[in-house]
Every structure is written in C-alpha cells, then in structure tokens.
PDB file of N, CA and C in Angstrom:
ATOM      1  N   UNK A   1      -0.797   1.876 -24.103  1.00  0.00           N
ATOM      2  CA  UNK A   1      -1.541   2.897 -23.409  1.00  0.00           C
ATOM      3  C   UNK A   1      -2.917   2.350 -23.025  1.00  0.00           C
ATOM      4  N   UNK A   2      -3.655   2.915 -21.932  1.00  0.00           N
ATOM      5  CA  UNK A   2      -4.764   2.641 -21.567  1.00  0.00           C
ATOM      6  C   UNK A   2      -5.394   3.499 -21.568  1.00  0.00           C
ATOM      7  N   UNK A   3      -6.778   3.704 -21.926  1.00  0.00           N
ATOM      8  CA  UNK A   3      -8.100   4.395 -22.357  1.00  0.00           C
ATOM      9  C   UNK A   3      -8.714   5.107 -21.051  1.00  0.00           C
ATOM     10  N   UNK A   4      -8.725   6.266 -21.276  1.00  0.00           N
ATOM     11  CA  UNK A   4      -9.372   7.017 -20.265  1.00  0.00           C
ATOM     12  C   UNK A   4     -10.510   6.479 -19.310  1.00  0.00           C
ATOM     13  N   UNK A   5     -11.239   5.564 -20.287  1.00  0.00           N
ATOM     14  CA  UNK A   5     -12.265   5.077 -19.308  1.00  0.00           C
ATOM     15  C   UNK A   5     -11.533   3.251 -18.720  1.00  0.00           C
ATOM     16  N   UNK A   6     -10.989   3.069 -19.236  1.00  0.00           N
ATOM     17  CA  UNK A   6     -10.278   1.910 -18.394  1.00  0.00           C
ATOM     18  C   UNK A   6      -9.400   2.591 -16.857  1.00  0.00           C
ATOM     19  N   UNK A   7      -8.722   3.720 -17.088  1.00  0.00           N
ATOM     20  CA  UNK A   7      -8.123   4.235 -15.760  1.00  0.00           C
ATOM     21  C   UNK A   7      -9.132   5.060 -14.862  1.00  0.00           C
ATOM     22  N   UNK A   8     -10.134   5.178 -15.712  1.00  0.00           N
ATOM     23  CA  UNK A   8     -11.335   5.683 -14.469  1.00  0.00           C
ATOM     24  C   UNK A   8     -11.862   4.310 -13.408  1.00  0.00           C
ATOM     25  N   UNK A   9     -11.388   2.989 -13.917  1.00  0.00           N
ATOM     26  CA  UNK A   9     -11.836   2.024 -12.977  1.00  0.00           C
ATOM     27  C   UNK A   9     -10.969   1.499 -11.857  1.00  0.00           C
ATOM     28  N   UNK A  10      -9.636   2.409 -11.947  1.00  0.00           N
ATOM     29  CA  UNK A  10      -8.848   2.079 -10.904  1.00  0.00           C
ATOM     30  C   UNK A  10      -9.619   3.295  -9.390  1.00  0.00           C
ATOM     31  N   UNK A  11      -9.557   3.023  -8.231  1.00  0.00           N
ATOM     32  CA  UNK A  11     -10.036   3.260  -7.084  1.00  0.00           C
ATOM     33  C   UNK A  11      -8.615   3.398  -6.068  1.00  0.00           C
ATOM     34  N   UNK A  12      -8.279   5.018  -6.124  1.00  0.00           N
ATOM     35  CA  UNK A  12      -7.608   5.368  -5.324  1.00  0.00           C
ATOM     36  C   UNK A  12      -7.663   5.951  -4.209  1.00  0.00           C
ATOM     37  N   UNK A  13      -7.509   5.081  -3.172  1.00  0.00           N
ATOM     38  CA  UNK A  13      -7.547   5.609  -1.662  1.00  0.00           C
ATOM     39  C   UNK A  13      -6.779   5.705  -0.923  1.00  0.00           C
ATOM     40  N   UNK A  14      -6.729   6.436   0.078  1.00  0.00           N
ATOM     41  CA  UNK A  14      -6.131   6.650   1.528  1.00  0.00           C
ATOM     42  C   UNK A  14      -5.996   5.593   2.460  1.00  0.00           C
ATOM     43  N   UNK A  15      -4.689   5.068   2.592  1.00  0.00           N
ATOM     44  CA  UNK A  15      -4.793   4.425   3.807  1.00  0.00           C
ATOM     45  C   UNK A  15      -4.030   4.416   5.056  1.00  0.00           C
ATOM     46  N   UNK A  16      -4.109   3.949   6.228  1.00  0.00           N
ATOM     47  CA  UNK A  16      -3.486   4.762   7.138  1.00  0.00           C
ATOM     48  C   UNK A  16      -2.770   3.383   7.564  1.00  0.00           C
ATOM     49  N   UNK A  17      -1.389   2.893   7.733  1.00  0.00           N
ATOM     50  CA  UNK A  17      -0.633   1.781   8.219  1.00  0.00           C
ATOM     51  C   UNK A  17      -0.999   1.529   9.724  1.00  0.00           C
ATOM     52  N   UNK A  18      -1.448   0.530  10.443  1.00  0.00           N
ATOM     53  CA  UNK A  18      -2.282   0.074  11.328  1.00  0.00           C
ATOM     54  C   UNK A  18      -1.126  -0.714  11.942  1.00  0.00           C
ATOM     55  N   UNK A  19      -0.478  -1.845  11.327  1.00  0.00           N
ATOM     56  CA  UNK A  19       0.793  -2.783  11.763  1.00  0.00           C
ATOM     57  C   UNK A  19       1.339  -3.008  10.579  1.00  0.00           C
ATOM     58  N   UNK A  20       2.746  -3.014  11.157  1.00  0.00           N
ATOM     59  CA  UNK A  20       4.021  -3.806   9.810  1.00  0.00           C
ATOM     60  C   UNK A  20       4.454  -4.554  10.364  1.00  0.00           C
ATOM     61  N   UNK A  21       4.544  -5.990   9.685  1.00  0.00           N
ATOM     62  CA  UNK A  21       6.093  -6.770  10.185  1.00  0.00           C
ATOM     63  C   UNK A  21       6.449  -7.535   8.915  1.00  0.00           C
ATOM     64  N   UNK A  22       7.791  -8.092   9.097  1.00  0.00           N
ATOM     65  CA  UNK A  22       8.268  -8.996   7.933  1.00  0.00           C
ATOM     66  C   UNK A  22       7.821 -10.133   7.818  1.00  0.00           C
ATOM     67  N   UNK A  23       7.896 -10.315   6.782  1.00  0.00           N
ATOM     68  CA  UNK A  23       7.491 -11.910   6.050  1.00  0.00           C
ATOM     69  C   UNK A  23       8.764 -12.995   6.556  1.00  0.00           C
ATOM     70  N   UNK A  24       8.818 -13.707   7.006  1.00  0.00           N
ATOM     71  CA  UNK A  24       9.477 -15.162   7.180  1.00  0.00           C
ATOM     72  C   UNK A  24       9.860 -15.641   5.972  1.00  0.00           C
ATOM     73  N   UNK A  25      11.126 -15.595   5.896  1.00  0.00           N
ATOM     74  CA  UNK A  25      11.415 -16.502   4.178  1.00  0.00           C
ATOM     75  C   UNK A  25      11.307 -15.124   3.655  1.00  0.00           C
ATOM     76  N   UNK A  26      11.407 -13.837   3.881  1.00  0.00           N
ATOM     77  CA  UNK A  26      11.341 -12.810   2.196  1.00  0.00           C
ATOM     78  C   UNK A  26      11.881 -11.891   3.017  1.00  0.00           C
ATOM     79  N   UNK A  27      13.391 -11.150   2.159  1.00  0.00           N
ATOM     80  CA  UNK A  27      14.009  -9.765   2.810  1.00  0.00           C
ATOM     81  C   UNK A  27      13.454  -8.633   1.974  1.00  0.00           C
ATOM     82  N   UNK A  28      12.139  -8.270   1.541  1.00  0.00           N
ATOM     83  CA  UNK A  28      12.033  -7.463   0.800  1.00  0.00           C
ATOM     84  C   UNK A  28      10.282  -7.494   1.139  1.00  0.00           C
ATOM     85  N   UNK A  29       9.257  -8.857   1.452  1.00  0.00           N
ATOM     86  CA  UNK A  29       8.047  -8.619   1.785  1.00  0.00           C
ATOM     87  C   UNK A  29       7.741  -8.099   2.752  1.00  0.00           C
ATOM     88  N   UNK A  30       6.538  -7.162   3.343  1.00  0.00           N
ATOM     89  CA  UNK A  30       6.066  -6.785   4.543  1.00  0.00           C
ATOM     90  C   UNK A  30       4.769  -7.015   4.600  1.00  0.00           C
ATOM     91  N   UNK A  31       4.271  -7.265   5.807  1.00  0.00           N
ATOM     92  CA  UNK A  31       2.723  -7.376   5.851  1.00  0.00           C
ATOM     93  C   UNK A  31       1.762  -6.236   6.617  1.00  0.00           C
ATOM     94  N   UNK A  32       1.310  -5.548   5.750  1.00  0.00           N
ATOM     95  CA  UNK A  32       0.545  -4.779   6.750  1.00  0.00           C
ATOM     96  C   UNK A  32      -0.603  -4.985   7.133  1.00  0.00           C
ATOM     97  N   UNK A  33      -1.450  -4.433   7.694  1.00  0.00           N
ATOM     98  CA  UNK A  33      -2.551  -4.042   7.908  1.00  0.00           C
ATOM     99  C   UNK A  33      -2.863  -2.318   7.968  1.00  0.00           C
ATOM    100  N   UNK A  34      -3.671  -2.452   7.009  1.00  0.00           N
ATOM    101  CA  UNK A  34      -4.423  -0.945   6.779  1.00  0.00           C
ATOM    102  C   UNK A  34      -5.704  -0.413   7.179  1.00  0.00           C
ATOM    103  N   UNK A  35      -5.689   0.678   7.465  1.00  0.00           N
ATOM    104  CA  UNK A  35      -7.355   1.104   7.761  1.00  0.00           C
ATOM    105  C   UNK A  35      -7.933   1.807   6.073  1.00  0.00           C
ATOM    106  N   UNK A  36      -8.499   1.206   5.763  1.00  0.00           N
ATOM    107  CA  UNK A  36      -8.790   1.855   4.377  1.00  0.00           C
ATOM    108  C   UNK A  36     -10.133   2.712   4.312  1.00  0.00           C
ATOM    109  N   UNK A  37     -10.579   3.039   5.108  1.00  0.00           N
ATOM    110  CA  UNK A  37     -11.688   3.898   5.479  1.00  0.00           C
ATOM    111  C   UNK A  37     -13.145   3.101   6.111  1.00  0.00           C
ATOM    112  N   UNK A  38     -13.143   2.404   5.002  1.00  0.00           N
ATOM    113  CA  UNK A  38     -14.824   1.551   4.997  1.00  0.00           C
ATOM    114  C   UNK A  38     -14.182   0.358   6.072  1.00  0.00           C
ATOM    115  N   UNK A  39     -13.159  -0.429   6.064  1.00  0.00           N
ATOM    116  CA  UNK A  39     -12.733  -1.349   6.541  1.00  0.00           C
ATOM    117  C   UNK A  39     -10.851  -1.702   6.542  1.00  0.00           C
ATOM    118  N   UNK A  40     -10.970  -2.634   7.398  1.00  0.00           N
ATOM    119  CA  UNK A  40      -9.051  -2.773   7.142  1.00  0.00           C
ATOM    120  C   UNK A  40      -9.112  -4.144   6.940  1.00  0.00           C
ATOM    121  N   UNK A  41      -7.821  -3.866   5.902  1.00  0.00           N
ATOM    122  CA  UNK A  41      -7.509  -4.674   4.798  1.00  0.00           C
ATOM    123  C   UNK A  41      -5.374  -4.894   5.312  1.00  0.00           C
ATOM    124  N   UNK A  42      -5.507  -6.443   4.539  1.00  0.00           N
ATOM    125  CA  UNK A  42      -3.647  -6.837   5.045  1.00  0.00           C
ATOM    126  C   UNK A  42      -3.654  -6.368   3.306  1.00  0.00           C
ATOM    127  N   UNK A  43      -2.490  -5.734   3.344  1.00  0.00           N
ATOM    128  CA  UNK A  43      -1.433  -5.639   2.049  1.00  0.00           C
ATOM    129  C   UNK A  43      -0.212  -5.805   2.294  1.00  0.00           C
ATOM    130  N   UNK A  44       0.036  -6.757   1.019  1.00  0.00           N
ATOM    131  CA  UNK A  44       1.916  -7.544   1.042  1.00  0.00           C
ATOM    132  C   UNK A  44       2.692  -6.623   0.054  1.00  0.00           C
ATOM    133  N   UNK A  45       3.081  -5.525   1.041  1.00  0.00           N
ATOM    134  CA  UNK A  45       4.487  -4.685  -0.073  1.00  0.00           C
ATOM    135  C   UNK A  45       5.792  -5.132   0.066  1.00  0.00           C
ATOM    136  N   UNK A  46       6.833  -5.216  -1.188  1.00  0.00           N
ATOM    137  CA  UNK A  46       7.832  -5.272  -1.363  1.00  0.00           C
ATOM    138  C   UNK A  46       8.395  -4.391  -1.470  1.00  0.00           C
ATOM    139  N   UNK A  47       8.651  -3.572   0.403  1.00  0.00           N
ATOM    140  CA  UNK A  47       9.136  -2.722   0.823  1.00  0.00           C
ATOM    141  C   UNK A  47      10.116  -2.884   1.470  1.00  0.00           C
ATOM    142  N   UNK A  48      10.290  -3.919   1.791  1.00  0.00           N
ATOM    143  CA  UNK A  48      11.247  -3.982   3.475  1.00  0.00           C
ATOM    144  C   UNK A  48      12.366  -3.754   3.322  1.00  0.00           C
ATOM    145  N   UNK A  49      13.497  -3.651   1.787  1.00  0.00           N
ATOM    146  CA  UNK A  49      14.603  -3.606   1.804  1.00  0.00           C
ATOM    147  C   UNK A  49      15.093  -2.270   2.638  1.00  0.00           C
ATOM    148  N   UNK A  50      13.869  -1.106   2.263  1.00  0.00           N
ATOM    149  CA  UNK A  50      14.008   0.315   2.041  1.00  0.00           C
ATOM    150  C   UNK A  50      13.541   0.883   3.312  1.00  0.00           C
ATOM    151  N   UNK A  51      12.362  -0.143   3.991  1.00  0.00           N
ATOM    152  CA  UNK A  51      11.730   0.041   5.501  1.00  0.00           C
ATOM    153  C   UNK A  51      11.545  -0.384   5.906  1.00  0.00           C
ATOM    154  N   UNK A  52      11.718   0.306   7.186  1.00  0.00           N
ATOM    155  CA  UNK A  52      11.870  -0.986   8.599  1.00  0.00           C
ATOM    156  C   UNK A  52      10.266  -0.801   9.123  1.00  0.00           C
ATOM    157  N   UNK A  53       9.608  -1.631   9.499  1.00  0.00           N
ATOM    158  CA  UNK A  53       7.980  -1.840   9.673  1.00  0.00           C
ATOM    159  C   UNK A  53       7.881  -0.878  11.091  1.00  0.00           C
ATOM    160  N   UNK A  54       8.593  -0.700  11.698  1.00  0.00           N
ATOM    161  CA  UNK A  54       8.103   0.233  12.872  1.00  0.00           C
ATOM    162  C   UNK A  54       7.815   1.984  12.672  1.00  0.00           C
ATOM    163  N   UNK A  55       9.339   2.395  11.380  1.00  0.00           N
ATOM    164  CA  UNK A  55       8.963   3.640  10.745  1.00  0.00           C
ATOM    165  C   UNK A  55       7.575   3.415   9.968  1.00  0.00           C
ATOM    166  N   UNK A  56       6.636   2.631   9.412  1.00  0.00           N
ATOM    167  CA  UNK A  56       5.650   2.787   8.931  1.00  0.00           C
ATOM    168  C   UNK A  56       4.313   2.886   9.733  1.00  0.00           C
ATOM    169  N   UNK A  57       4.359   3.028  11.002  1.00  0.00           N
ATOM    170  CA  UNK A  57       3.260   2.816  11.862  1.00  0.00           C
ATOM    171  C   UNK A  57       2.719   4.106  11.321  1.00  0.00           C
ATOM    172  N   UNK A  58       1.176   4.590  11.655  1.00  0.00           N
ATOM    173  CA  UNK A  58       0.680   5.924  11.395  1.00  0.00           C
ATOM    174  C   UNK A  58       0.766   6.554  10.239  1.00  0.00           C
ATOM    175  N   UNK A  59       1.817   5.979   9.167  1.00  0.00           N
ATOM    176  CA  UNK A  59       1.621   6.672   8.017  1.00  0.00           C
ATOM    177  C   UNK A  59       0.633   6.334   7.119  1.00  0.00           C
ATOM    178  N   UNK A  60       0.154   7.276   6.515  1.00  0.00           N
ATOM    179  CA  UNK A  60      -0.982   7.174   5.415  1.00  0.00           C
ATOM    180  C   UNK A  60      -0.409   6.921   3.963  1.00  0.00           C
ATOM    181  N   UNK A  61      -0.978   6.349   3.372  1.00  0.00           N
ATOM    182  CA  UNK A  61      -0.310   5.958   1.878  1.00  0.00           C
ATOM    183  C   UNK A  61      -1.528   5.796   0.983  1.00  0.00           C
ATOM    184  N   UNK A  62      -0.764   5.904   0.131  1.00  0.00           N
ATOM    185  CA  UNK A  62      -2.172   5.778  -1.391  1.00  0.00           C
ATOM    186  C   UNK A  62      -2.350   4.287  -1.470  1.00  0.00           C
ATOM    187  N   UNK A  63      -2.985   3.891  -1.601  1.00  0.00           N
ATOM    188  CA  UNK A  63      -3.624   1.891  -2.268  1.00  0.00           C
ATOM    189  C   UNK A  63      -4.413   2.042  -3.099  1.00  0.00           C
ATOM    190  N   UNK A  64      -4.254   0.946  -3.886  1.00  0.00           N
ATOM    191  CA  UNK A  64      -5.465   0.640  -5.357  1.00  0.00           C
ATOM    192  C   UNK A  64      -6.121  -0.356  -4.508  1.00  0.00           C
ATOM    193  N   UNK A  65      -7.554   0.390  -4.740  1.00  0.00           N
ATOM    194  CA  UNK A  65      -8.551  -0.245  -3.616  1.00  0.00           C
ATOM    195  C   UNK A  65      -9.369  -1.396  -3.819  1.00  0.00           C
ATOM    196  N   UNK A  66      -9.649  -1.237  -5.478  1.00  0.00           N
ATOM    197  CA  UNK A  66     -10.196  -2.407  -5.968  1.00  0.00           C
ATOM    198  C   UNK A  66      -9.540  -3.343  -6.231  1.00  0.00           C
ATOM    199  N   UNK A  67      -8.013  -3.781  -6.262  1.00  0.00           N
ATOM    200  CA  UNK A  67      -7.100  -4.733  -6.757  1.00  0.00           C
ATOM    201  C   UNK A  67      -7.603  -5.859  -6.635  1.00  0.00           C
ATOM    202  N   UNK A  68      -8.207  -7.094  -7.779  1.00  0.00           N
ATOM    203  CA  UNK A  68      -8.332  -8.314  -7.304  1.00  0.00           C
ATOM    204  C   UNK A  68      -7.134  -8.642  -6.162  1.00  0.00           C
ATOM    205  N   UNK A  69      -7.793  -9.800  -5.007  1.00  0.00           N
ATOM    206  CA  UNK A  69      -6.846  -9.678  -3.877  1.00  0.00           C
ATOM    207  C   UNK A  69      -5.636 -10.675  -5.101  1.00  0.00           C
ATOM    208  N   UNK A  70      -4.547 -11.319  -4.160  1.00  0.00           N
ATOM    209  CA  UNK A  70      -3.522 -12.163  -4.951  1.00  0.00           C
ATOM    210  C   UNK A  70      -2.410 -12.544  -3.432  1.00  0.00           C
ATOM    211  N   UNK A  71      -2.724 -13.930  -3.765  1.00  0.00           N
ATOM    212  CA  UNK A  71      -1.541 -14.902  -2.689  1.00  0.00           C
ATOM    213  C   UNK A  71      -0.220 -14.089  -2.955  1.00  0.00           C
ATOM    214  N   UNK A  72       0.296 -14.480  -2.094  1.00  0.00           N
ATOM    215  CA  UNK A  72       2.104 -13.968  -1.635  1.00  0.00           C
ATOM    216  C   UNK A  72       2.372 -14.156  -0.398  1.00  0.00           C
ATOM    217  N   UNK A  73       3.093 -15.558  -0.914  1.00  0.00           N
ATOM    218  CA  UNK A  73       4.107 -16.016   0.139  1.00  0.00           C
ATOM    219  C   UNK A  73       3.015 -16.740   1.144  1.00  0.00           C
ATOM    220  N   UNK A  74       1.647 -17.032   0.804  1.00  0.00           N
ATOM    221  CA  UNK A  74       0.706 -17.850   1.091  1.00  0.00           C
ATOM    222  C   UNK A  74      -0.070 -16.257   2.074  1.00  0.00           C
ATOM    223  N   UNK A  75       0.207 -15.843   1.881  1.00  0.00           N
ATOM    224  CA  UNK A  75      -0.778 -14.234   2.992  1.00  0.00           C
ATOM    225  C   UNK A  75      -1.602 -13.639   1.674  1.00  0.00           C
ATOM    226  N   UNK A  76      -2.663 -13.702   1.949  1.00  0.00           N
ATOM    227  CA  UNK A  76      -3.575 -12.692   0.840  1.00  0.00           C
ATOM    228  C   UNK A  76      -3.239 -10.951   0.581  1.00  0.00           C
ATOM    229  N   UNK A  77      -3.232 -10.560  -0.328  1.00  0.00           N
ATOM    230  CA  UNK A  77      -2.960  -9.375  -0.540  1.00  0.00           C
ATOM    231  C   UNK A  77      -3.919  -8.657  -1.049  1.00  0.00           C
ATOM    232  N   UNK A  78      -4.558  -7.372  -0.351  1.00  0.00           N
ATOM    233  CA  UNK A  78      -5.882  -7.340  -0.561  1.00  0.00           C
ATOM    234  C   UNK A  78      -6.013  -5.980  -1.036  1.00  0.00           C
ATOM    235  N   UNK A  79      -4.801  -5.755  -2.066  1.00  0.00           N
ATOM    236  CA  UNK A  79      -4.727  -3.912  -2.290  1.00  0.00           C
ATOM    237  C   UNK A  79      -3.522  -4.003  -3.234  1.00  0.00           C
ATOM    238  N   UNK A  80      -2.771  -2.915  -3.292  1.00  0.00           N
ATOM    239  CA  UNK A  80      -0.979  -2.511  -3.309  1.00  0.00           C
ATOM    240  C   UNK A  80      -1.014  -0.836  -3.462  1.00  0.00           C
ATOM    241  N   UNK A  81       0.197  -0.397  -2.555  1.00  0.00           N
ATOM    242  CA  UNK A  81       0.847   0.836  -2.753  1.00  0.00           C
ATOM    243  C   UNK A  81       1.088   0.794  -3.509  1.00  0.00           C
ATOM    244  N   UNK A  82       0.685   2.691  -3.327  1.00  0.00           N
ATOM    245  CA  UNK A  82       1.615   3.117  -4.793  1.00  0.00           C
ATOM    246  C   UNK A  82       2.874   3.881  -4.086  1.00  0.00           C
ATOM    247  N   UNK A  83       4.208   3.760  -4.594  1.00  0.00           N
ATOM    248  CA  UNK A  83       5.050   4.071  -4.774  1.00  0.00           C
ATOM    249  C   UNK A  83       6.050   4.304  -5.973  1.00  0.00           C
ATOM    250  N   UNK A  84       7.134   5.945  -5.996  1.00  0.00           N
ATOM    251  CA  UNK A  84       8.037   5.979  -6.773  1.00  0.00           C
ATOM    252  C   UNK A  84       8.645   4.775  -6.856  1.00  0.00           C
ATOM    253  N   UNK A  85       9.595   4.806  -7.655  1.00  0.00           N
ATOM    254  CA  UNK A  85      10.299   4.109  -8.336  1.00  0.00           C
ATOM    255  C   UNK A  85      12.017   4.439  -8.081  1.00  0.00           C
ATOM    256  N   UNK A  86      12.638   4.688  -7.276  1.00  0.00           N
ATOM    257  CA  UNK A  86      13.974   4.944  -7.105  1.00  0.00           C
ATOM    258  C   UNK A  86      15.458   4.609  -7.399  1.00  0.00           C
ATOM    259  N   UNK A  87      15.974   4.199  -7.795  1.00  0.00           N
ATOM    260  CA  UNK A  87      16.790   3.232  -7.991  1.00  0.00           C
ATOM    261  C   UNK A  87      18.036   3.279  -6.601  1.00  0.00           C
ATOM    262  N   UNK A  88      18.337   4.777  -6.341  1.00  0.00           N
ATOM    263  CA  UNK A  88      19.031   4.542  -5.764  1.00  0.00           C
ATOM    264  C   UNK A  88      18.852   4.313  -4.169  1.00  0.00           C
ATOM    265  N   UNK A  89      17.793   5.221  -3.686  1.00  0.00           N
ATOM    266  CA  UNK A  89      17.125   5.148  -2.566  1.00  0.00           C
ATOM    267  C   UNK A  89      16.292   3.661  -2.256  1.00  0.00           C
ATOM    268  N   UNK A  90      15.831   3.245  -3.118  1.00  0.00           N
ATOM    269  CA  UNK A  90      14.597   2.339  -3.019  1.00  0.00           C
ATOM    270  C   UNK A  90      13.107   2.668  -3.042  1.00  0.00           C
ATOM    271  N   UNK A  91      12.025   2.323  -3.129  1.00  0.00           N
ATOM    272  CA  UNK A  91      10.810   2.852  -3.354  1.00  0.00           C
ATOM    273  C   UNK A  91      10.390   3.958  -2.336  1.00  0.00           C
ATOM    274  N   UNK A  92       9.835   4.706  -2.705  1.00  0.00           N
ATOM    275  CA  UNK A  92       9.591   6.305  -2.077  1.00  0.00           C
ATOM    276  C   UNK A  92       7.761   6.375  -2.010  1.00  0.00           C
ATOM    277  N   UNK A  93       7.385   5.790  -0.543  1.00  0.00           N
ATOM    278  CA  UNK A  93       5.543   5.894  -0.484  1.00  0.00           C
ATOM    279  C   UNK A  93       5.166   7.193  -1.150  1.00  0.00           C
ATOM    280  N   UNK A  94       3.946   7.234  -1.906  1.00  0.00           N
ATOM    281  CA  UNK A  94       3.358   8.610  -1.979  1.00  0.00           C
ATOM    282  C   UNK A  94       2.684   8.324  -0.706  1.00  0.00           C
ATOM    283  N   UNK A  95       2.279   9.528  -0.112  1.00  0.00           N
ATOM    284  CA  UNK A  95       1.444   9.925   0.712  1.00  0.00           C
ATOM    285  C   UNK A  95       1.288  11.846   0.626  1.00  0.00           C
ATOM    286  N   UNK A  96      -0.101  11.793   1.536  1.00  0.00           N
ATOM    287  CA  UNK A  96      -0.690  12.997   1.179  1.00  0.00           C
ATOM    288  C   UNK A  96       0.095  14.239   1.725  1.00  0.00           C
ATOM    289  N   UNK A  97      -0.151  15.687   1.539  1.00  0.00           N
ATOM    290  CA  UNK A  97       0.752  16.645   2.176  1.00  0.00           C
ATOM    291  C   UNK A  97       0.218  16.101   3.590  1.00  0.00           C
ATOM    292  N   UNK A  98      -0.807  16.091   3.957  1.00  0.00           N
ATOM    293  CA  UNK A  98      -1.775  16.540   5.502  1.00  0.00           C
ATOM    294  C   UNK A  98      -2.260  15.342   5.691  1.00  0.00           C
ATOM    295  N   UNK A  99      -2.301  14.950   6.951  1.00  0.00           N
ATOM    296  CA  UNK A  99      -3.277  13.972   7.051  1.00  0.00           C
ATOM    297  C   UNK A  99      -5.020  14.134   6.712  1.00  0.00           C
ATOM    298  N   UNK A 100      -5.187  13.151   6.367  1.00  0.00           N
ATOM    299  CA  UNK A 100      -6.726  13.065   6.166  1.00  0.00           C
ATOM    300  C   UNK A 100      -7.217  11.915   6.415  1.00  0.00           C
ATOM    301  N   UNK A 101      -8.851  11.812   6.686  1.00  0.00           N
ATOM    302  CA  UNK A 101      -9.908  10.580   6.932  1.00  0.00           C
ATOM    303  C   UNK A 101      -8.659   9.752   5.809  1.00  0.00           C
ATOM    304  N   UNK A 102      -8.662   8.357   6.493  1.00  0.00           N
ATOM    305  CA  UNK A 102      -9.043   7.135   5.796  1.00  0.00           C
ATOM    306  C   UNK A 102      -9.479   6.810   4.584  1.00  0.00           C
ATOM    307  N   UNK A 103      -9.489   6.299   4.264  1.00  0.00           N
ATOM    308  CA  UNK A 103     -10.679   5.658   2.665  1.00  0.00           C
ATOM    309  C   UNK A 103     -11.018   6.902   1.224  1.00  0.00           C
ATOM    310  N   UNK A 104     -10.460   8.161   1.907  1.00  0.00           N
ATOM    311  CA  UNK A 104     -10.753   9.059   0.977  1.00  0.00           C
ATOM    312  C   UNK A 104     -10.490   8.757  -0.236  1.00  0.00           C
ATOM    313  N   UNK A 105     -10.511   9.620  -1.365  1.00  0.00           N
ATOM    314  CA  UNK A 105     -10.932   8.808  -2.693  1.00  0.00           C
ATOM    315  C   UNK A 105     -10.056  10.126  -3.663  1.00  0.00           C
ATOM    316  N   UNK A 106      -9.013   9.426  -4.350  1.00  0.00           N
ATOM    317  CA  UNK A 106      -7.918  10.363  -5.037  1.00  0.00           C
ATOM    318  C   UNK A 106      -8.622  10.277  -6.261  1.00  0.00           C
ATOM    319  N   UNK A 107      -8.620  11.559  -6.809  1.00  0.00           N
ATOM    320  CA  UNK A 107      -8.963  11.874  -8.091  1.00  0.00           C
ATOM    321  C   UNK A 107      -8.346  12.179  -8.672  1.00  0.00           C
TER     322      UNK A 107
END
C-alpha cells in the first residue's frame, strides 16, 4: 500500500488526443500526441491491439502528468493513460462524462 501523502504526488490531468499512429516493429504501441493543457506532450500507449489511432482523434483521457518521461521503442514517453483493465475487451480509456479545458487537474 501507499501512503496518502505519497498518492497526493501523483498529478492527474486531462488530455485531449491531438494525433495517433502506430509504432513500426510493435502491434500493441501507439504514439500520440496530447494537448495537456499547459503544453503538448508525445505518450507511448500500449493500446493498439484494442484501437485503431484514427478512433482516438479528439478524445480526452486522463494522464499522470508528472511521470518521469521513459524510452520505448527509442520515442520518449512523456506521461501514461490511465486505463481499465479488461481482459476480455482490452483496455477501456477513462475519460471524463463532458468535455472539458485541457490540463485540468483530477482530484
């Protein structure tokens, strides 16, 4: 378990999918680009089995904003979704009921 004040240092935001495409060499990486409010940021999800990068245009999704960045597949990764966990479907984005600003800040 982790300590209330250790999960107060995670930074949850809004972000809005800007571009998707696949990774070369990976049936499961995607590369996006996000608008994360303050600025846009590329994040490498291991989504693609479950989505095709054109259904992700315009959608908004949750990201951990502070994530040290981390190589994959040599592309910097400068975040990660959050997503369910599915087994049978495949990963399920959270995103908000409504759209909202960018960068907003989940509590």
């Amino acid at each position: 378990m982790i300590t209330y004040d250790d999960f107060k240092k995670v930074e949850l935001r809004i972000a809005t999918i800007l571009s998707a495409e696949r990774i070369p060499g990976s049936d499961k990486l995607l590369r996006l680009e996000v608008n994360a409010g303050e600025e846009k940021r590329q994040i490498v999800a291991g989504i693609g089995k479950n989505h095709r990068p054109e259904d992700l245009l315009g959608r908004q999704i949750v990201i951990v904003a502070n994530l040290e960045p981390r190589q994959l597949m040599g592309l910097e990764s400068q975040g990660m979704l959050l997503a369910a966990s599915v087994e049978e479907s495949g990963p399920i984005l959270l995103t908000p009921e409504t759209k909202i600003d960018a960068g907003a800040e989940i509590r």
